[in-house]
Protein backbone atom coordinates (compact mmCIF):
# COMPACT_ATOMS: atom_id res chain seq x y z
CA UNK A 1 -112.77 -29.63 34.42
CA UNK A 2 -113.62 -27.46 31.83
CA UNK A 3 -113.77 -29.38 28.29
CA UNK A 4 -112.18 -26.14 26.61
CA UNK A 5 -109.21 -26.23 28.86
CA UNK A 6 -108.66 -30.02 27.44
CA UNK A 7 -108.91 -29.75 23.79
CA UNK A 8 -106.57 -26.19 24.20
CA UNK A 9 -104.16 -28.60 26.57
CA UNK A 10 -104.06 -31.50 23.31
CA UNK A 11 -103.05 -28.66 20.42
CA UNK A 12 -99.62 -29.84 20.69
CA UNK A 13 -100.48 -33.19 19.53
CA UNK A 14 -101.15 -31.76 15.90
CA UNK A 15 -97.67 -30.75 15.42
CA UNK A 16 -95.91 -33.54 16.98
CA UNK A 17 -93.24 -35.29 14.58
CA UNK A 18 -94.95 -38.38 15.83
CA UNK A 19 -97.83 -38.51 14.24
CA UNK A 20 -95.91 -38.56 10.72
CA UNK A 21 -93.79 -41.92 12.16
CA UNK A 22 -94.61 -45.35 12.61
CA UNK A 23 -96.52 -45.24 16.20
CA UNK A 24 -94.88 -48.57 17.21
CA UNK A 25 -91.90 -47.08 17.10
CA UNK A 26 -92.48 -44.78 19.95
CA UNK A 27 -93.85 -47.95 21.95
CA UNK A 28 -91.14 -50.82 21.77
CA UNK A 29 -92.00 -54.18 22.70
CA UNK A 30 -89.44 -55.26 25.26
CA UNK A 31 -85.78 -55.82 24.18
CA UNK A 32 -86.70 -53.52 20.93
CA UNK A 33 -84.87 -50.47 20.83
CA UNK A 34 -86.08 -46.49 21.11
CA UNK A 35 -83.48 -45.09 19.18
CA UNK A 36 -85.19 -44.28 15.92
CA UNK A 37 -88.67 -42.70 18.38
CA UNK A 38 -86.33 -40.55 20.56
CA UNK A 39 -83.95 -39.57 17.52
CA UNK A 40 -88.09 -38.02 16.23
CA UNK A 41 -88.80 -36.76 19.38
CA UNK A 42 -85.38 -34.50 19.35
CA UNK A 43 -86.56 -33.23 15.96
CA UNK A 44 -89.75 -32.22 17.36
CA UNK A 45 -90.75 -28.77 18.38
CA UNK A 46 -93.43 -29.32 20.61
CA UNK A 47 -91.39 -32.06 22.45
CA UNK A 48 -91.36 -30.23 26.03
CA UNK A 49 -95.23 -29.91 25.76
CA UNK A 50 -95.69 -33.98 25.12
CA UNK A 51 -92.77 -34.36 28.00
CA UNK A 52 -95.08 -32.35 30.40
CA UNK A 53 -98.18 -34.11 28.94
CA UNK A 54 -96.31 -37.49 29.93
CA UNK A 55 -95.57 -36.63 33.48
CA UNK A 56 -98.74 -34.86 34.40
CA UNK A 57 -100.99 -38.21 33.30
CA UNK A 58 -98.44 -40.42 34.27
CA UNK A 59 -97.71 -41.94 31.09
CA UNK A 60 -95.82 -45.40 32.06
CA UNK A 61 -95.02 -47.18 28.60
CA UNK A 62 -93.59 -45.71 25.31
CA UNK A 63 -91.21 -42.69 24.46
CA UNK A 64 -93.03 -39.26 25.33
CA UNK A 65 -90.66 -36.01 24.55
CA UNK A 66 -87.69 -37.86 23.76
CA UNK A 67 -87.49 -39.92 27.30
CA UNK A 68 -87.89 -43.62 27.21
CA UNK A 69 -89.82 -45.83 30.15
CA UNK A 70 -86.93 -45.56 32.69
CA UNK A 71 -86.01 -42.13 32.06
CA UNK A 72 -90.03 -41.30 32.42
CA UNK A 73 -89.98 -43.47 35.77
CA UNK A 74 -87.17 -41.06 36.32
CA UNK A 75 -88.37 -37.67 35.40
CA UNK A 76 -91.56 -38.87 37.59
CA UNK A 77 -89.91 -39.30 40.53
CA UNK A 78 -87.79 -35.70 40.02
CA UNK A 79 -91.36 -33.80 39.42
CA UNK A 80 -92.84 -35.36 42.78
CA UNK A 81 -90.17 -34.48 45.10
């Protein structure tokens, strides 16, 4: 892989509405709600990039572009069929 390629495919991170939040808001412990992280996330402009940053490393806990653990489960299963 080329190292360029990866540091080009992170950019988004820098503008990501996240990064200006509390991070453990974006990773609930169980039984802890996502509302305030996903209310962020549908603020954010580069929310589609972190969404397809989620799915293609199969991200597994916390809220990536505005979908929470089940929806991401979800969304994973959608992209592989």
């Amino acid at each position: 892989m080329n190292p360029t390629a990866s540091i080009a495919h992170d950019t988004w991170r820098d503008d990501a509405l996240c990064r200006q939040t509390d991070p453990e808001a974006h990773f609930p412990e169980a039984g802890n709600s996502s509302r305030n992280a996903k209310k962020t996330c549908g603020a954010c402009e580069v929310r589609p990039e972190c969404l397809a940053y989620a799915l293609s490393t199969g991200q597994r806990y916390g809220v990536w572009g505005g979908l929470g653990q089940q929806e991401l489960r979800r969304a994973a299963r959608r992209t592989a069929a």
